[in-house]
Structure formats: C-alpha cells, structure tokens
N, C-alpha and C. Protein backbone atom coordinates (compact mmCIF):
# COMPACT_ATOMS: atom_id res chain seq x y z
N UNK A 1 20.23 -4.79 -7.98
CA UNK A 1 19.19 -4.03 -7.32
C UNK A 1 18.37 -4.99 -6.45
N UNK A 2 18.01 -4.54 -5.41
CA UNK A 2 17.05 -5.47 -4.17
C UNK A 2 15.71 -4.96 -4.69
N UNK A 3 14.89 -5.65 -4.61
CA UNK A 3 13.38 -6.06 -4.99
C UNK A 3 12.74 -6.33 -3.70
N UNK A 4 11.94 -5.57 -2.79
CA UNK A 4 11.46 -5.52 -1.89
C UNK A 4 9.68 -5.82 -2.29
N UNK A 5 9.39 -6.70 -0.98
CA UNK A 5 7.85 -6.60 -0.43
C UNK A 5 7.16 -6.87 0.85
N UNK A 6 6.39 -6.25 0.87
CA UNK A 6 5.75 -6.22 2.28
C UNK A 6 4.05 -6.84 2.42
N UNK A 7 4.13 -7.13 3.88
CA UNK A 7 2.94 -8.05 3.81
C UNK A 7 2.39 -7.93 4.89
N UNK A 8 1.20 -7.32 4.84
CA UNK A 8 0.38 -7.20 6.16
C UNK A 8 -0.19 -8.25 6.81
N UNK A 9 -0.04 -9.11 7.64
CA UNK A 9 -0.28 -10.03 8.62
C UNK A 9 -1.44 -9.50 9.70
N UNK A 10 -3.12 -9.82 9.42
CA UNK A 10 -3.71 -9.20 10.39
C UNK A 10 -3.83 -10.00 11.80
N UNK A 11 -4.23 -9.49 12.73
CA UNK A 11 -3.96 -9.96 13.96
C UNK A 11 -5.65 -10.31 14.25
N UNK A 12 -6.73 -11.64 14.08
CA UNK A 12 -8.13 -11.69 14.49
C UNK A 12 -7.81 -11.24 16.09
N UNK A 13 -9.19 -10.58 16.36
CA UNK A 13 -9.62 -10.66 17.79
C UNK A 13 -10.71 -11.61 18.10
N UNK A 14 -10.16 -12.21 19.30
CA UNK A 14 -11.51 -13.46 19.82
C UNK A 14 -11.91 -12.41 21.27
N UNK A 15 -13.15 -13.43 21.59
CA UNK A 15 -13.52 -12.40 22.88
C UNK A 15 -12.93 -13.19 24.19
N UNK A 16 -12.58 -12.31 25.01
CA UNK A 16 -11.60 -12.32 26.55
C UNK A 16 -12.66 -11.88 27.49
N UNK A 17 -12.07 -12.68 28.46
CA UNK A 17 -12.51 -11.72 30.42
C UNK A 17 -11.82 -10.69 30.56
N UNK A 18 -12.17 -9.84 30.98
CA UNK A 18 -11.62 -8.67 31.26
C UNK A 18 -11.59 -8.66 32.80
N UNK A 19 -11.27 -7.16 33.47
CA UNK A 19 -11.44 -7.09 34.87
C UNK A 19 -13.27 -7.26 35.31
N UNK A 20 -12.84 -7.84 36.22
CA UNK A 20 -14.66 -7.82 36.65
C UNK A 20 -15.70 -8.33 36.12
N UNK A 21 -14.92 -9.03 35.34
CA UNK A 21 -15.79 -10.21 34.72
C UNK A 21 -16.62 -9.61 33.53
N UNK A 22 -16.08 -8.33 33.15
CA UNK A 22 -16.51 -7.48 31.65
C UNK A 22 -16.01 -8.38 30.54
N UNK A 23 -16.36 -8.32 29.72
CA UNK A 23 -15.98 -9.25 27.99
C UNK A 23 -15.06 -8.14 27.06
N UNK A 24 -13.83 -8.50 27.07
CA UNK A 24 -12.96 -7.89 25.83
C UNK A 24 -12.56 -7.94 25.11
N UNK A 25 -12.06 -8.16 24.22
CA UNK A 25 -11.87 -8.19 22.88
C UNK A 25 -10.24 -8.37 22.92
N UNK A 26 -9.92 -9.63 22.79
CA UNK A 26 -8.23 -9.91 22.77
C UNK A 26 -7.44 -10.47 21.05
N UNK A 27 -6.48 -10.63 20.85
CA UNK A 27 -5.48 -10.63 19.54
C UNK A 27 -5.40 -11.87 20.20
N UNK A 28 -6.18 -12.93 19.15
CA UNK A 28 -5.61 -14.44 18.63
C UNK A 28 -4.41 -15.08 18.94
N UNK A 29 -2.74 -14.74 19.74
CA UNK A 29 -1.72 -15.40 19.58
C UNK A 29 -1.46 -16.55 18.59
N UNK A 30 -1.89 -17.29 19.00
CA UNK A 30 -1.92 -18.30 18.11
C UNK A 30 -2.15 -18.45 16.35
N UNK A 31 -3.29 -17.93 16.54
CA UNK A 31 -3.54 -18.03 15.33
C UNK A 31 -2.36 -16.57 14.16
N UNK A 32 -2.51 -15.83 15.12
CA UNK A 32 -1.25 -14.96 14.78
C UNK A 32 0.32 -15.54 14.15
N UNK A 33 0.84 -16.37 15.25
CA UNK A 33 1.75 -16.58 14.90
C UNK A 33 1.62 -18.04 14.07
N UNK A 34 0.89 -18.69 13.74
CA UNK A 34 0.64 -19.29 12.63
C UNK A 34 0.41 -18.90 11.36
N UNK A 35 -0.20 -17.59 10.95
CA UNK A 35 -0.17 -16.79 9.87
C UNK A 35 0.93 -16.34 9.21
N UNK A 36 1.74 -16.04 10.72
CA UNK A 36 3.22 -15.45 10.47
C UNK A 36 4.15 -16.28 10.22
N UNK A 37 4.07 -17.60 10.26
CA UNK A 37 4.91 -18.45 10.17
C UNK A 37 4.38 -18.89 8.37
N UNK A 38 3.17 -19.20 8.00
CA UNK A 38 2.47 -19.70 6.86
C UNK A 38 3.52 -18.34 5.59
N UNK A 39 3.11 -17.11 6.12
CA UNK A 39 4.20 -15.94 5.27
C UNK A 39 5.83 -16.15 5.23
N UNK A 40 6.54 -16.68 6.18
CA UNK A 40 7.83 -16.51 6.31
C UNK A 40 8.10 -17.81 5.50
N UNK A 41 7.12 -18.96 5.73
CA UNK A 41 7.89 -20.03 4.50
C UNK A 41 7.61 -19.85 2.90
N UNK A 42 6.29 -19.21 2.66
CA UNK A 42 5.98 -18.86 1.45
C UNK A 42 7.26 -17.69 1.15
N UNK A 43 7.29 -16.54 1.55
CA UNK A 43 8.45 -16.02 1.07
C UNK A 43 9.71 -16.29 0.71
N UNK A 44 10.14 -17.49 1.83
CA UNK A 44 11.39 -18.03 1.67
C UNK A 44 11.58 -18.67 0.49
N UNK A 45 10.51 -20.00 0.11
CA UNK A 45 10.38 -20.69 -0.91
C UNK A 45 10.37 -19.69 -2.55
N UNK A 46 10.03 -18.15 -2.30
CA UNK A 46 10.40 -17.12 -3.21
C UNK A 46 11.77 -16.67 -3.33
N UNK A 47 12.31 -17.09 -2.31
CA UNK A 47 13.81 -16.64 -1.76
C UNK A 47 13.76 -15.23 -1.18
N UNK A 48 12.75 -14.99 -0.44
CA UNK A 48 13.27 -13.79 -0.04
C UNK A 48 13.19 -13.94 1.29
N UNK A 49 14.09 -12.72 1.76
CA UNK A 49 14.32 -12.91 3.35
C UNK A 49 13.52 -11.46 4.03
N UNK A 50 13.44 -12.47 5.38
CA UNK A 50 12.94 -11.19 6.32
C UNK A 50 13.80 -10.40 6.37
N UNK A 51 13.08 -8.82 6.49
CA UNK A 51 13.94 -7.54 6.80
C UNK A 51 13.76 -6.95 7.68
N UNK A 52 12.55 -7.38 7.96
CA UNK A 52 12.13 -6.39 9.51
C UNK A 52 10.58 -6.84 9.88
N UNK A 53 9.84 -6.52 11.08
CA UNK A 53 8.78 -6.98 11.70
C UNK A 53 8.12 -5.80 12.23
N UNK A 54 7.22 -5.34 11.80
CA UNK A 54 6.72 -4.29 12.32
C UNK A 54 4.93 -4.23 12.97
N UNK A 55 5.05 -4.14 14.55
CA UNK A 55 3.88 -4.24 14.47
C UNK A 55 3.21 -3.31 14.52
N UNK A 56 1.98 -3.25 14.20
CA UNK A 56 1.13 -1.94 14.15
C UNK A 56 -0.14 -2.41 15.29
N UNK A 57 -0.32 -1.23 15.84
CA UNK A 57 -1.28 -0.79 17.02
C UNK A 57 -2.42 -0.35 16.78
N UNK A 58 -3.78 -0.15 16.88
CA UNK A 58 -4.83 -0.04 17.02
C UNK A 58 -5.70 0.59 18.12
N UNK A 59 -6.00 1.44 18.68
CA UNK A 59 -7.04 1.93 19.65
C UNK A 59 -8.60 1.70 18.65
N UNK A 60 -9.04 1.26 19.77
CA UNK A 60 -10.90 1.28 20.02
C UNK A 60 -11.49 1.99 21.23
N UNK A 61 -12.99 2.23 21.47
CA UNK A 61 -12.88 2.42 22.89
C UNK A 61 -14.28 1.59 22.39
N UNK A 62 -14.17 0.78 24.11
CA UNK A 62 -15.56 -0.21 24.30
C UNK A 62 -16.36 0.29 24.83
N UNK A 63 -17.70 -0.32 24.53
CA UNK A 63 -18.72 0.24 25.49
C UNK A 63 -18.82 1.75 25.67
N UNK A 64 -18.49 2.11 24.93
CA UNK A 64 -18.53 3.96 24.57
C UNK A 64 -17.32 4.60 25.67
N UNK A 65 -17.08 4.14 26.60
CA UNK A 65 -16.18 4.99 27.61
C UNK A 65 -14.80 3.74 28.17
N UNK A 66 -14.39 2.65 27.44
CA UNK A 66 -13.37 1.99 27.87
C UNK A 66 -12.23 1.62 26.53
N UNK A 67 -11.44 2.60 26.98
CA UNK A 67 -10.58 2.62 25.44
C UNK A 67 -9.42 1.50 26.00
N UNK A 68 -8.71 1.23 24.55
CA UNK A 68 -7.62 -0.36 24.50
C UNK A 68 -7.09 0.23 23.31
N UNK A 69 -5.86 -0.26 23.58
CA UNK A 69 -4.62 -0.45 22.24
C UNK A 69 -4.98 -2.19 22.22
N UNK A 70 -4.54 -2.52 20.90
CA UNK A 70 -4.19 -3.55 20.63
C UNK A 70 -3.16 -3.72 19.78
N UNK A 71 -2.69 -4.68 19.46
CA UNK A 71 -1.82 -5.34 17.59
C UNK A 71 -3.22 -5.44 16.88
N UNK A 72 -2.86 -4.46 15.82
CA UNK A 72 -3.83 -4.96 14.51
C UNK A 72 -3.47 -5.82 14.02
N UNK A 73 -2.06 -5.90 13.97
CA UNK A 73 -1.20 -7.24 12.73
C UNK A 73 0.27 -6.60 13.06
N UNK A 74 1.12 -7.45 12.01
CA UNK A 74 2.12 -7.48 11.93
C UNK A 74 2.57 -6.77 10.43
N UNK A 75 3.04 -6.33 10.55
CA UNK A 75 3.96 -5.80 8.70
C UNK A 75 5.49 -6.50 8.68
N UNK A 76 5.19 -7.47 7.62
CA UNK A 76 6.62 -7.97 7.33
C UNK A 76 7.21 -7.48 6.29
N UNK A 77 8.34 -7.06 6.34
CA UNK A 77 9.14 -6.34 5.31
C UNK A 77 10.31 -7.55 4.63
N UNK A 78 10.06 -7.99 3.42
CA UNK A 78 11.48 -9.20 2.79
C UNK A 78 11.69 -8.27 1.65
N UNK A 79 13.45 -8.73 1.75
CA UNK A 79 14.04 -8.69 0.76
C UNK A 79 14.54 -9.51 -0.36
N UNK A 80 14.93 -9.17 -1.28
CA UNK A 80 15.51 -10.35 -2.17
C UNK A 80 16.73 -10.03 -3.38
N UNK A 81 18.04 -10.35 -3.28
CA UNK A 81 18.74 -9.61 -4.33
C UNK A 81 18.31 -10.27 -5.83
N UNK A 82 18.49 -9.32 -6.68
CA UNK A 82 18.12 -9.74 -8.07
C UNK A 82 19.58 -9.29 -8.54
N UNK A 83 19.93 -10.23 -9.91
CA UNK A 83 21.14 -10.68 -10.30
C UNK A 83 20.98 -10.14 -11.65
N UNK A 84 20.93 -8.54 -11.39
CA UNK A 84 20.69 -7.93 -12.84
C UNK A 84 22.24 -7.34 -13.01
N UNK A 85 22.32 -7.18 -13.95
CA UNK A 85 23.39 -6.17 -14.76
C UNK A 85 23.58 -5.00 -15.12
C-alpha cells in the first residue's frame, strides 16, 4: 500500500512597483523556491517522492477597486511505497 502526504508550501508577499509607480504586493520567488527545495530534501531523506506540484491561486482586490491573482503557495503531493504484507 502507498502512504501518501501533502504539504502546503506558502508563497510570502513582499511589496513591488506596480504601473505608475502604485505599490503592490508581489510572491517572494526566491524565498519560495527555497522553501520548496528545504521540503523536497526533508521528504526525500523520509524516502518519499514527489507526486505532483500544485499551485494554488489567490485573488485580493487593492485599494478597494484594483483586483490581482497571485500564488498563495505551492501543494506538494509525495509518495512512498510501504513494504507491508
């Protein structure tokens, strides 16, 4: 039987330029994919493997009338076979 888990990876927002020199609210890269990398070796070292990458989306609206999608995070899905009988 496979033994599955999943792991929500959130995505920080730092603040950005926008058009026109407005202030927006942007997803970390970096620090993102350093999180995501910190999960994929901890899992591994569990032995389990990635199964899938799922990112999830977010709407806000700024300033009362300027709406945005973003990445909230990432959802990692690992698997792992177990050596039952």
């Amino acid at each position: 039987m496979k033994e599955y888990k999943t792991i929500f990876v959130e995505a920080r927002e730092v603040v950005g330029k926008g058009m026109f020199k407005k202030t927006t609210m942007m997803v970390n890269g970096d620090d993102l994919s350093r999180d995501i990398q910190a999960t994929l070796t901890e899992m591994v070292l569990q032995g389990f493997q990635l199964e899938q990458s799922i990112p999830i989306a977010s709407s806000k609206v700024y300033m009362s009338s300027y709406p945005y999608t973003y990445t909230n995070g990432v959802l990692l899905i690992f698997g792992k076979e177990n050596d039952q009988l």
